[in-house]
C-alpha atoms as a PDB file:
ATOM      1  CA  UNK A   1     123.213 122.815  65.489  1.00  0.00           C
ATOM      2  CA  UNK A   2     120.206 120.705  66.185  1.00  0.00           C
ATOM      3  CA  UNK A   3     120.033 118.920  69.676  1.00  0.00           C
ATOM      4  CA  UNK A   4     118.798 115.935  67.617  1.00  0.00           C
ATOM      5  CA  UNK A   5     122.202 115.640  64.984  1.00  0.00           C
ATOM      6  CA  UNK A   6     124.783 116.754  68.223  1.00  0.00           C
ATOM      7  CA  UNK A   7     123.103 113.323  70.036  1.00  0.00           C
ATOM      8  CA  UNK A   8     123.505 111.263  67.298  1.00  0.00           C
ATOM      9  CA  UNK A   9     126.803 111.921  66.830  1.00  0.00           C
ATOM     10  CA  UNK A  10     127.801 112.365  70.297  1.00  0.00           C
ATOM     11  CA  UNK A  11     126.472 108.337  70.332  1.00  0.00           C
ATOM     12  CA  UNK A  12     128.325 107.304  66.919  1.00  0.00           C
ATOM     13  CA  UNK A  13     131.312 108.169  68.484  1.00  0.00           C
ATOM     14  CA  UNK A  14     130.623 106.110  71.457  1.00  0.00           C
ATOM     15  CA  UNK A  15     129.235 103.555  69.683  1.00  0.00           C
ATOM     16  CA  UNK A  16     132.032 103.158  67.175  1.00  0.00           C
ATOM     17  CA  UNK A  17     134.868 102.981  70.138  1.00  0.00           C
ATOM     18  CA  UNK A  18     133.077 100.798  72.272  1.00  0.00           C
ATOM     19  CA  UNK A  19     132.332  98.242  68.978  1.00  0.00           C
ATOM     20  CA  UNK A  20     136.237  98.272  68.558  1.00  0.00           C
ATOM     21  CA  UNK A  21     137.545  98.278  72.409  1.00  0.00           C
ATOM     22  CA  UNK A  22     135.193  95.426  72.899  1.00  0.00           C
ATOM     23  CA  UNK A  23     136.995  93.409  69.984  1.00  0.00           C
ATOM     24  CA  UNK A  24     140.468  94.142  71.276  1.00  0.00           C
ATOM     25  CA  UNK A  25     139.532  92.679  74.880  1.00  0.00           C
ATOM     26  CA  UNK A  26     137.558  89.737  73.481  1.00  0.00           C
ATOM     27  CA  UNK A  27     140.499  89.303  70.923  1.00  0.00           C
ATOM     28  CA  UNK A  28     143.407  88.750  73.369  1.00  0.00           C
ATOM     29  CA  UNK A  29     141.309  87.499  75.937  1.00  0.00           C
ATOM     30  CA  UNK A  30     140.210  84.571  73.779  1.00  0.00           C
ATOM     31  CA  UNK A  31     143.960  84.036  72.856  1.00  0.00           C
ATOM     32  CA  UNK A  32     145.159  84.142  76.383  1.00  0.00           C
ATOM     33  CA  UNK A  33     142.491  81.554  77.457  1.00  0.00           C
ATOM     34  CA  UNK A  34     143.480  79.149  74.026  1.00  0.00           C
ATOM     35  CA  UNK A  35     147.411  78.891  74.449  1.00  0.00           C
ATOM     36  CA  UNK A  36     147.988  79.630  78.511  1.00  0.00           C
ATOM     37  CA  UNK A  37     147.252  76.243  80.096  1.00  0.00           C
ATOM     38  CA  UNK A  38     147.005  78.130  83.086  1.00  0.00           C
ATOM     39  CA  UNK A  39     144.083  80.424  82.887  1.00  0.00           C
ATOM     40  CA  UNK A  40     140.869  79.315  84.302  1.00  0.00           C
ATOM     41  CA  UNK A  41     138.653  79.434  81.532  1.00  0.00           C
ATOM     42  CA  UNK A  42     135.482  80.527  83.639  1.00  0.00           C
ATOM     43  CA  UNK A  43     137.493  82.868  85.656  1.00  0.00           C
ATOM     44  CA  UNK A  44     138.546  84.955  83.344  1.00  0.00           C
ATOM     45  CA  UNK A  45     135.214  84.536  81.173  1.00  0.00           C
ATOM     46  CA  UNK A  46     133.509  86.633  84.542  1.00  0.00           C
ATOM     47  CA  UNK A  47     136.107  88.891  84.173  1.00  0.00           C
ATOM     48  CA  UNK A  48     135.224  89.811  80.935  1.00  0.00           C
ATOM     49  CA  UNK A  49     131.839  90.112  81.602  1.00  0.00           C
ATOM     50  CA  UNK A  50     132.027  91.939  84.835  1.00  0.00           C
ATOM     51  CA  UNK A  51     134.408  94.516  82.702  1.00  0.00           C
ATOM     52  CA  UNK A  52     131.191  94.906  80.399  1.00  0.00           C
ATOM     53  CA  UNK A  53     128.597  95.142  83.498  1.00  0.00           C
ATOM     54  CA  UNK A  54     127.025  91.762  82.245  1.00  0.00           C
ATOM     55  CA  UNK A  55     126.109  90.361  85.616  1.00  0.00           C
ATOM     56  CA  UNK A  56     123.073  88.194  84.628  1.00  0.00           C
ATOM     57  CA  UNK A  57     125.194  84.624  85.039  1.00  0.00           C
ATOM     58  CA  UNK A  58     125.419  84.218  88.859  1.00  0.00           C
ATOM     59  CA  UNK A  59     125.538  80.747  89.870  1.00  0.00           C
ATOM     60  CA  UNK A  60     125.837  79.860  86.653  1.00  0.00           C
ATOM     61  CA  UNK A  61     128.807  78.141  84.885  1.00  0.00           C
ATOM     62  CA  UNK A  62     130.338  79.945  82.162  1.00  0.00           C
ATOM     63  CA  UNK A  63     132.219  78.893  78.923  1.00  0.00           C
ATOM     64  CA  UNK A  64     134.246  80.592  75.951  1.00  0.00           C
ATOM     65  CA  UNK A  65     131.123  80.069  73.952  1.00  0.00           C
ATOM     66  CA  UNK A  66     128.421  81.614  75.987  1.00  0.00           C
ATOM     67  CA  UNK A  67     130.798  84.577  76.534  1.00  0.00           C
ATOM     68  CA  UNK A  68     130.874  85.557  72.882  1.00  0.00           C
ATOM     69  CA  UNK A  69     127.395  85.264  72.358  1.00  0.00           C
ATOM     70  CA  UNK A  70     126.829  87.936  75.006  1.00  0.00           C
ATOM     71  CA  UNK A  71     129.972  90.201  74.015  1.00  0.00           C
ATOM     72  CA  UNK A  72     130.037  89.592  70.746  1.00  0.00           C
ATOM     73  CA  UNK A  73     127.260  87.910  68.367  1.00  0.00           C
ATOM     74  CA  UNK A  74     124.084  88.676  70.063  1.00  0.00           C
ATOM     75  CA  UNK A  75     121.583  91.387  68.957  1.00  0.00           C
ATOM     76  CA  UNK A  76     119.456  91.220  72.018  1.00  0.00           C
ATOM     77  CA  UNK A  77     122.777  91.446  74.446  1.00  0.00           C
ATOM     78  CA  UNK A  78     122.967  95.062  74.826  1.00  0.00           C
ATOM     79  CA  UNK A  79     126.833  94.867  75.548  1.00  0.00           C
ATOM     80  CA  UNK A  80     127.591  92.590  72.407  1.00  0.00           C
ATOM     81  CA  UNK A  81     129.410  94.409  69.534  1.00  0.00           C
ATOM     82  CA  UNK A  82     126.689  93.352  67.569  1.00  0.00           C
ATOM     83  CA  UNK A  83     123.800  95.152  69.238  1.00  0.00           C
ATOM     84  CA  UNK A  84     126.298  98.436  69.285  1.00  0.00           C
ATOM     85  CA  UNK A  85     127.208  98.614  65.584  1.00  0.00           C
ATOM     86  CA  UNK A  86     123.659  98.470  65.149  1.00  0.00           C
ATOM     87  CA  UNK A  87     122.714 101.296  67.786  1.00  0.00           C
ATOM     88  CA  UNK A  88     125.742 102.954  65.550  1.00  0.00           C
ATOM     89  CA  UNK A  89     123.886 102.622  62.523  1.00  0.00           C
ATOM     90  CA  UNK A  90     120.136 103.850  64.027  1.00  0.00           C
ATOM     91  CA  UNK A  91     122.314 106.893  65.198  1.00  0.00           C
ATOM     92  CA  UNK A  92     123.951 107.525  61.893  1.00  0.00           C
ATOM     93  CA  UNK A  93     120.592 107.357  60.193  1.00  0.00           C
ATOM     94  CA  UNK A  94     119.120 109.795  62.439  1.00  0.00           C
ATOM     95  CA  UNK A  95     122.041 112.570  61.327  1.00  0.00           C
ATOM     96  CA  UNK A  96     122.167 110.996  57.649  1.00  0.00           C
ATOM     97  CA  UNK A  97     121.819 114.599  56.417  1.00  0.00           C
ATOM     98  CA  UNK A  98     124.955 116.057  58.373  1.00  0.00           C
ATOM     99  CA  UNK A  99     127.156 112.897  56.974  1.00  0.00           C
ATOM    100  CA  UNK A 100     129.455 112.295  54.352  1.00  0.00           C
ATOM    101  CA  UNK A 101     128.391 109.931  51.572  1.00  0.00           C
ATOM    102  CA  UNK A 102     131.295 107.649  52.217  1.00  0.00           C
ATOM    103  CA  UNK A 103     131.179 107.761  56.127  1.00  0.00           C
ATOM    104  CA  UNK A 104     127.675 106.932  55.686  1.00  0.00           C
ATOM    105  CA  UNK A 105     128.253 103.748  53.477  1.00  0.00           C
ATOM    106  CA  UNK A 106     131.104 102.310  55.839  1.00  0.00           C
ATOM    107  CA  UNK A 107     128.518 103.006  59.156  1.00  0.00           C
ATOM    108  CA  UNK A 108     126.052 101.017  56.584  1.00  0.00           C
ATOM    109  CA  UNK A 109     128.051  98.914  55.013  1.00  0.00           C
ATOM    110  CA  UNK A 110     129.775  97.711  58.444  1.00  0.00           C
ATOM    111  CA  UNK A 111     126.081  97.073  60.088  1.00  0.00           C
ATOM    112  CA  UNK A 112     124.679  94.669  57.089  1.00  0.00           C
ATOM    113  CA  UNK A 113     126.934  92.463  58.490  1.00  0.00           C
ATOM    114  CA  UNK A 114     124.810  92.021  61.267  1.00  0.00           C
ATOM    115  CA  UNK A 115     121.492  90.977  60.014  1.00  0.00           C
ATOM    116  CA  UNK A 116     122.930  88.713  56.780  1.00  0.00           C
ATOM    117  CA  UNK A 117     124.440  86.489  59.493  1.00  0.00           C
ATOM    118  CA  UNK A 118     128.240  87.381  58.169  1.00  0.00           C
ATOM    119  CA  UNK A 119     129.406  88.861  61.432  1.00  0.00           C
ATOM    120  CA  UNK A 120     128.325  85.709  63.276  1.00  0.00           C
ATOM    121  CA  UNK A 121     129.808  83.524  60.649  1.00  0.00           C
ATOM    122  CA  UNK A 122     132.889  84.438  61.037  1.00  0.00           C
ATOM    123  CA  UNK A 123     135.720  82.875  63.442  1.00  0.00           C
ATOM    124  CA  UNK A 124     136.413  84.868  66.806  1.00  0.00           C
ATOM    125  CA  UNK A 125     139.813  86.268  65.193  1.00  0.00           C
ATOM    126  CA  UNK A 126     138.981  87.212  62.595  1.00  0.00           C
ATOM    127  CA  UNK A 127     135.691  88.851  63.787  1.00  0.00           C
ATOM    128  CA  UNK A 128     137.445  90.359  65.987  1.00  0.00           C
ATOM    129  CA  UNK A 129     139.757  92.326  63.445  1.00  0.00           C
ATOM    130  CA  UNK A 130     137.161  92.942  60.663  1.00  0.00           C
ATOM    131  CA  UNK A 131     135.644  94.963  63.841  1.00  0.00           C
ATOM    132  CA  UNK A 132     138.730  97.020  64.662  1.00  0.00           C
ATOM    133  CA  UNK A 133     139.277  97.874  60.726  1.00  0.00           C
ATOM    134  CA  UNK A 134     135.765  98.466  60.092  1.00  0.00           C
ATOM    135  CA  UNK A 135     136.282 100.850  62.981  1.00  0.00           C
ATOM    136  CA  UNK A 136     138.978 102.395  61.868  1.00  0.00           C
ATOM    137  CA  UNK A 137     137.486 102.541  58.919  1.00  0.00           C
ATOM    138  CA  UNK A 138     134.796 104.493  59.781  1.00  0.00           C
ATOM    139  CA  UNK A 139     137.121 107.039  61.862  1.00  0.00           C
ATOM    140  CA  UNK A 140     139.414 107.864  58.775  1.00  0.00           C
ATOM    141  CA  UNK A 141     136.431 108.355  56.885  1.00  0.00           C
ATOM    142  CA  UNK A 142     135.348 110.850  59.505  1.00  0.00           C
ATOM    143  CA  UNK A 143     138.782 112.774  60.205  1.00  0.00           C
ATOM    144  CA  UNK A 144     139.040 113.091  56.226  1.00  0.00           C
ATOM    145  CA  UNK A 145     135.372 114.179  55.346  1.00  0.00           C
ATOM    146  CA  UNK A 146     133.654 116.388  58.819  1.00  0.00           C
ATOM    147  CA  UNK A 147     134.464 120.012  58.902  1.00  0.00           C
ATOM    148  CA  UNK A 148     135.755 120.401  62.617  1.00  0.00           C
ATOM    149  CA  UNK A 149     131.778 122.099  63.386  1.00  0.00           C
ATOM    150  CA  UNK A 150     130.064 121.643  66.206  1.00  0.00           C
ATOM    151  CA  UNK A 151     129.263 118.192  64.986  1.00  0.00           C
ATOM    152  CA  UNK A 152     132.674 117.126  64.940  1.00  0.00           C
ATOM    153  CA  UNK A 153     133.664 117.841  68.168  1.00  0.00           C
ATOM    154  CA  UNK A 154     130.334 116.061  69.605  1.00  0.00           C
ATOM    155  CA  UNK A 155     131.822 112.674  67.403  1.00  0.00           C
ATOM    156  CA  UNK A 156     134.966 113.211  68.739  1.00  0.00           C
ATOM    157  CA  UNK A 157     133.526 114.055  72.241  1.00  0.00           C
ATOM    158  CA  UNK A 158     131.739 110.613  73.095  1.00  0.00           C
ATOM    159  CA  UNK A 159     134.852 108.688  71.611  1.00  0.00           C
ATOM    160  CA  UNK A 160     136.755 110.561  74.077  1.00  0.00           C
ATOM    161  CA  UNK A 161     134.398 109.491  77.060  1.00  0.00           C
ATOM    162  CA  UNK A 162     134.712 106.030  75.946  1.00  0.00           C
ATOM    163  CA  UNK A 163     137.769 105.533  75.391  1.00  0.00           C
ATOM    164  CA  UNK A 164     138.666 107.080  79.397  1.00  0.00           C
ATOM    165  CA  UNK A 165     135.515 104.574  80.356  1.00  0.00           C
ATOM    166  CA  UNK A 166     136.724 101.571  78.692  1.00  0.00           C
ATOM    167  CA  UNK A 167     140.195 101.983  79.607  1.00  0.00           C
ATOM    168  CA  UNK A 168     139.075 102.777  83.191  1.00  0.00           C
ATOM    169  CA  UNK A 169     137.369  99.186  83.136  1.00  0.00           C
ATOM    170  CA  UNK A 170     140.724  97.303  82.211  1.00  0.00           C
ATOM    171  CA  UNK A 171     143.063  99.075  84.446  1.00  0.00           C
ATOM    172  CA  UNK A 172     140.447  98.014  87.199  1.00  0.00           C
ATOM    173  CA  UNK A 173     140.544  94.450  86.322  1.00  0.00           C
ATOM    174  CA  UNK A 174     144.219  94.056  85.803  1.00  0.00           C
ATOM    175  CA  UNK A 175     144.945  95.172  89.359  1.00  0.00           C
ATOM    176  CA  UNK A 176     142.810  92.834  90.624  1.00  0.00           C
ATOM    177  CA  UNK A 177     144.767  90.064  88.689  1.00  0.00           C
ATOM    178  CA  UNK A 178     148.268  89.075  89.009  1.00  0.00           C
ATOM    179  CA  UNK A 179     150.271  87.297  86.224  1.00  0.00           C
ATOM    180  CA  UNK A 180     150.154  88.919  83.074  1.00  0.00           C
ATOM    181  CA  UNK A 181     147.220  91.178  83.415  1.00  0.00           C
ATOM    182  CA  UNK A 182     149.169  94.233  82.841  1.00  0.00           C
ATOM    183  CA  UNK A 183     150.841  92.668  79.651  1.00  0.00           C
ATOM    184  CA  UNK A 184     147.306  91.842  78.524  1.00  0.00           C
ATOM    185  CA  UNK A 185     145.526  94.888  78.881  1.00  0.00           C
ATOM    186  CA  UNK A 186     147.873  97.162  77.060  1.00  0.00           C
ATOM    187  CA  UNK A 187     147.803  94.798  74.082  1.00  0.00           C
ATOM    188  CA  UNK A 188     143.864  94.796  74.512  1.00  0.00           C
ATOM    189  CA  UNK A 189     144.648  98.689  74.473  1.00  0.00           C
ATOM    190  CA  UNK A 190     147.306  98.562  71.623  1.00  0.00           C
ATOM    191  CA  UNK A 191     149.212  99.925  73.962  1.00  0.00           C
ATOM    192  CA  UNK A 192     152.091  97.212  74.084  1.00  0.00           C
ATOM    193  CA  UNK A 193     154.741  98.306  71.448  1.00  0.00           C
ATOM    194  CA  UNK A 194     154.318 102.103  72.811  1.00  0.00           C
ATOM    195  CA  UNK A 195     154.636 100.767  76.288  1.00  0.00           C
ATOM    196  CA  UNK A 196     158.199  99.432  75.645  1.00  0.00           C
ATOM    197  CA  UNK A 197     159.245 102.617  73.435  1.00  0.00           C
ATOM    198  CA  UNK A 198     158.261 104.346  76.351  1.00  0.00           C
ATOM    199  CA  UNK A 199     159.681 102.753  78.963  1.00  0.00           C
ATOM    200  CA  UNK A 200     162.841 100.420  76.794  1.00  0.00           C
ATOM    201  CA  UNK A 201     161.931  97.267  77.193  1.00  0.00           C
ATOM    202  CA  UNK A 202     161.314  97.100  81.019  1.00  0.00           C
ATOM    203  CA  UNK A 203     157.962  95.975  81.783  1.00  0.00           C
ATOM    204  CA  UNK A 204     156.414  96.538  85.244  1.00  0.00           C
ATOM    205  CA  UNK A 205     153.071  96.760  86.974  1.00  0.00           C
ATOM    206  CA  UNK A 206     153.276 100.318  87.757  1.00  0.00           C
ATOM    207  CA  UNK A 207     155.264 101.271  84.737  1.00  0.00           C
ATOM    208  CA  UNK A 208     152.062  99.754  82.531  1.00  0.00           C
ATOM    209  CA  UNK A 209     149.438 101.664  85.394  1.00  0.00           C
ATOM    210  CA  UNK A 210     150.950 104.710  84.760  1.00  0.00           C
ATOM    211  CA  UNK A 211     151.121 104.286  81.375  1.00  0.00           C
ATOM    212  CA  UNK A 212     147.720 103.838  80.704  1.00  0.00           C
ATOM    213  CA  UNK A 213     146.469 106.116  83.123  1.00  0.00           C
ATOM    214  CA  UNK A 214     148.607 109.261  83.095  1.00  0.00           C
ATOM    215  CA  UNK A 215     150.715 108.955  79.520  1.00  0.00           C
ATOM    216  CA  UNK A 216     150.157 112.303  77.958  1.00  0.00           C
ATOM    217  CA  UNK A 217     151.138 111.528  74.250  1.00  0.00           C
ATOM    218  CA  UNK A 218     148.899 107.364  73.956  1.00  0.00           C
ATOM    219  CA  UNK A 219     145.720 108.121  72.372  1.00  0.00           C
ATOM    220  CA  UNK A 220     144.029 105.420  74.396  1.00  0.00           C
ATOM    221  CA  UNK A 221     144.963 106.640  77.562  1.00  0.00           C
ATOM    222  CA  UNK A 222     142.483 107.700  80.035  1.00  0.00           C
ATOM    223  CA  UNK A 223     144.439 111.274  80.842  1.00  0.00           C
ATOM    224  CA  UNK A 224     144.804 111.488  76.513  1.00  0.00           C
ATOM    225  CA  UNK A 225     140.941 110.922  76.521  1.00  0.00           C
ATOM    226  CA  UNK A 226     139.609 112.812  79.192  1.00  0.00           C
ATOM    227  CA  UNK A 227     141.887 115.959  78.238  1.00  0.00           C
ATOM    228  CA  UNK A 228     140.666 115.523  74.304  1.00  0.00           C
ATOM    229  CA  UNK A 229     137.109 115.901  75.848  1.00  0.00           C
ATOM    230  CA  UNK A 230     137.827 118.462  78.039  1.00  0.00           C
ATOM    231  CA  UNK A 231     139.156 120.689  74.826  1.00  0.00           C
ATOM    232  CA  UNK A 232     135.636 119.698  72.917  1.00  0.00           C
ATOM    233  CA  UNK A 233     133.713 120.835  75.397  1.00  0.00           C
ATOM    234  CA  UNK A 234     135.679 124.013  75.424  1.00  0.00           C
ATOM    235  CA  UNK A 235     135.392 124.498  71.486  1.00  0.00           C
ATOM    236  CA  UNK A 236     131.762 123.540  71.853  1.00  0.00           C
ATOM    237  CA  UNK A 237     131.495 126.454  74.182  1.00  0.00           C
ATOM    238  CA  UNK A 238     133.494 128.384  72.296  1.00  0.00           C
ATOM    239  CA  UNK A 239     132.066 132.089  73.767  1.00  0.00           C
ATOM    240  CA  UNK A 240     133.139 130.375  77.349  1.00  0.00           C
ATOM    241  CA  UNK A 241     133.317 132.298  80.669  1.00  0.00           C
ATOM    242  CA  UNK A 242     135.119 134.879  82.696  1.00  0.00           C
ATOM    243  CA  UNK A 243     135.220 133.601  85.511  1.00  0.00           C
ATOM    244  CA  UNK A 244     135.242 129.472  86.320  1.00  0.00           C
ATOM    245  CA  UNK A 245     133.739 126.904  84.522  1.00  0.00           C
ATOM    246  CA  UNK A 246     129.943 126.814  83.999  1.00  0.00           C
ATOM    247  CA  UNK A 247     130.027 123.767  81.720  1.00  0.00           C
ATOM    248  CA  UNK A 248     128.850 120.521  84.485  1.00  0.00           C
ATOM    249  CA  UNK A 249     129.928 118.063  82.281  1.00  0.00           C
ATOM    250  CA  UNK A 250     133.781 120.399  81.529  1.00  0.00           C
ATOM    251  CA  UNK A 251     134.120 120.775  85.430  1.00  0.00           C
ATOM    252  CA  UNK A 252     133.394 116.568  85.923  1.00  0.00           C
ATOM    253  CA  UNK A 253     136.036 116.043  83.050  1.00  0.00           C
ATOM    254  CA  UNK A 254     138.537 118.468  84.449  1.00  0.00           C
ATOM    255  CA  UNK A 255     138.607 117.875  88.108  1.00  0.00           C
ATOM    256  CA  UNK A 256     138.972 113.959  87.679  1.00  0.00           C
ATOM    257  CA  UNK A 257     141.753 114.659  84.917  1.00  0.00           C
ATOM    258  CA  UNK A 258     143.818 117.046  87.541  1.00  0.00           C
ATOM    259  CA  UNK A 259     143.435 114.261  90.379  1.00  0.00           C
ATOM    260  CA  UNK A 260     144.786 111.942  88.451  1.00  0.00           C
ATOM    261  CA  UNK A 261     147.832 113.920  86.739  1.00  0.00           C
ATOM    262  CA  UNK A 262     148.455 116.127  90.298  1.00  0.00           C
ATOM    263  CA  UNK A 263     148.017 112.892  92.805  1.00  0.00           C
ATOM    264  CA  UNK A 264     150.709 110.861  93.965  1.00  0.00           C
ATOM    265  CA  UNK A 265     150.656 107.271  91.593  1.00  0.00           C
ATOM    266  CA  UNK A 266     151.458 105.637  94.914  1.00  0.00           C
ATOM    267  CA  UNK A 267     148.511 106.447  96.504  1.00  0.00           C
ATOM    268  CA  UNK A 268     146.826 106.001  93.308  1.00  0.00           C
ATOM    269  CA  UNK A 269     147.958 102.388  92.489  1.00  0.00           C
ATOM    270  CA  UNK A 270     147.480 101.451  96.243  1.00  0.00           C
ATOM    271  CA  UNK A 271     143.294 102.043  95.542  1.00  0.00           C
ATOM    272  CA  UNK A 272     143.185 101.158  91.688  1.00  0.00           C
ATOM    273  CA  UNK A 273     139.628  99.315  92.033  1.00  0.00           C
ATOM    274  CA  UNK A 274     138.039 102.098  93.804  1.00  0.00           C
ATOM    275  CA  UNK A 275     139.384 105.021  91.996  1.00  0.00           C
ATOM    276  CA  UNK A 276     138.571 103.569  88.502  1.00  0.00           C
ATOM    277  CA  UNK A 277     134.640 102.453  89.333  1.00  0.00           C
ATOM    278  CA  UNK A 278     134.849 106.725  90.634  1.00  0.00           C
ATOM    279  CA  UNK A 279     136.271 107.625  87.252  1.00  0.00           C
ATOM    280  CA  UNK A 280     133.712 105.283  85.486  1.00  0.00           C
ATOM    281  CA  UNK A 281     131.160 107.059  87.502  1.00  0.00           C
ATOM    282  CA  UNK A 282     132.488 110.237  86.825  1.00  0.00           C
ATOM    283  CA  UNK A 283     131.842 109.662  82.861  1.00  0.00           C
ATOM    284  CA  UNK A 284     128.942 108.579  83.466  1.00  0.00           C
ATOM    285  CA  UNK A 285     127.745 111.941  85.312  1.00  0.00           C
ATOM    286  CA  UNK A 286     129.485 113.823  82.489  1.00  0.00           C
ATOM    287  CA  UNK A 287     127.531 112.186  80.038  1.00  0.00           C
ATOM    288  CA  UNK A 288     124.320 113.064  81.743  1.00  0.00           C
ATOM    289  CA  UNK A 289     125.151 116.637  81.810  1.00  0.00           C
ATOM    290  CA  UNK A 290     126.009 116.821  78.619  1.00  0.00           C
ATOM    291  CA  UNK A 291     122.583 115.188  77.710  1.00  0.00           C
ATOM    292  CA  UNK A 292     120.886 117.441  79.860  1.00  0.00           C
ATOM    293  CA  UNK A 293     122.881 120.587  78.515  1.00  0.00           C
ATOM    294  CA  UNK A 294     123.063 119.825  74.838  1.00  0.00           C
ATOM    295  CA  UNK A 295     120.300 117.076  73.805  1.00  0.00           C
ATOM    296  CA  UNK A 296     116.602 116.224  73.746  1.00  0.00           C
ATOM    297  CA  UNK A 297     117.629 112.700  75.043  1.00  0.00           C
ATOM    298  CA  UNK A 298     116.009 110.473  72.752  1.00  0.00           C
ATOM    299  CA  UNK A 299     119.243 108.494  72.012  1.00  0.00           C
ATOM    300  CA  UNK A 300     120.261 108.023  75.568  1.00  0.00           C
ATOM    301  CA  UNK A 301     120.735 104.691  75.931  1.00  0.00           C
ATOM    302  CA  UNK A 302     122.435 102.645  79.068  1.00  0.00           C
ATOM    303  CA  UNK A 303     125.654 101.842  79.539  1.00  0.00           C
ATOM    304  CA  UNK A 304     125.711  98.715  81.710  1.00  0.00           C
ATOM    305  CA  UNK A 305     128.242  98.748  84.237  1.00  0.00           C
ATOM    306  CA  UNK A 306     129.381 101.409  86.962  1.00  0.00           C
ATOM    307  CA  UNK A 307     126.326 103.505  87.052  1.00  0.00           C
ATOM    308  CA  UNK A 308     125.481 107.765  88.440  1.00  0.00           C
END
């Protein structure tokens, strides 16, 4: 496979999960802010933004409004779902010839939103859902259509990474929050209902930390996500090697995976911050191997926030 169509779908993949996660924190974040008369409104508005690496407003006083322009509406914010369904889009056009027809009109289709004005018209709810269907949209379209190729794996690959990264970023935030952090970032995860399967009904800081780290079987978790990338690296690699791991990116992956499933959650939980800006770091590093390994690098683009 070219370098050139494994980049561009390594970055759809991204692009596509990061579009949605970024709805589902804005969308209960906004909600929480609206009907609990006890969140400060600027407080949790540099939350948000500190999640997404925006650090730009020091000093500065923040509102509702001005956060949604930056996360959500504008273009030239390079963290706004906006200016990612349209780096989405460039990438898609650069594989066009390795995409379905009807994956390529819902990547399409989903971006002329964007410069008609439509996304930006729209109220913050239901913005914020069109984006998580249109996402989900575009996923179905790819699980039904892509032979599992090379290509598919590299899609499936940088959703992985960003799921583990975004996730990574809430888990951080909540334990540096008391209240009902935990209660809000599985539901920014859609994590809630499976939470209380899981656990019947009791809810509990650790019980939600552990879920969203360590659960196995949650799709969103980071131990789901980094394990799901670990395996397409592996089919990627598919000759592999007799002895170790040779793959930079695989041995990133796997390591940080194993300290987290194999390490006590005491001593885990007791150093949340710390040990999810090292995980954020460590896909970070992963993703520059795997640009180094696999790609030309003309797609790399920045991912503001916890940097190599």
């Amino acid at each position: 496979m070219l370098s050139r169509i494994a980049e561009s779908l390594f970055w759809i993949g991204r692009y596509v999960e990061r579009a949605e996660d970024t709805a589902r924190i804005l969308d209960v974040q906004t909600q929480l802010i609206l009907e609990d008369p006890g969140v400060d409104e600027e407080t949790t508005c540099r939350s948000l933004l500190s999640i997404m690496g925006v650090e730009q407003f020091e000093g500065e006083a923040i509102t509702s409004a001005e956060m949604l322009k930056v996360l959500a509406y504008d273009i030239e914010s390079p963290a706004s779902i906006a200016a990612t369904l349209a780096a989405a889009r460039e990438s898609a056009r650069r594989a066009r010839e390795t995409l379905s027809t009807s994956m390529w009109e819902a990547m399409n289709t989903t971006w002329r939103a964007i410069p008609s004005g439509h996304f930006r018209s729209m109220r913050p709810p239901v913005a914020f859902r069109w984006v998580r269907d249109r996402a989900a949209q575009i996923n179905g379209i790819a699980e039904a259509t892509m032979t599992r190729d090379e290509g598919y794996q590299f899609l499936v690959l940088g959703r992985s990474i960003e799921r583990a990264d975004m996730t990574s970023r809430l888990v951080a935030t909540a334990a540096l929050t008391s209240g009902s952090a935990w209660g809000t970032s599985l539901r920014a995860c859609g994590a809630y209902e499976a939470f209380l399967r899981t656990y019947r009904g009791l809810e509990t800081e650790r019980g939600a930390a552990e879920f969203l780290l360590l659960d196995r079987l949650f799709p969103r978790s980071v131990v789901f996500g980094l394990t799901e990338a670990e395996r397409c690296l592996e089919r990627v690699e598919s000759g592999g090697t007799r002895a170790g791991v040779q793959n930079e990116a695989q041995r990133l992956l796997g390591r940080t995976r194993a300290e987290l499933e194999y390490r006590s959650l005491s001593d885990f939980v007791a150093e949340l911050p710390s040990e999810m800006e090292r995980l954020q770091r460590t896909c970070a590093l992963a993703t520059d191997a795997i640009t180094r390994r696999y790609f030309a690098g003309a797609e790399a683009t920045e991912w503001h926030g916890v940097r190599a």
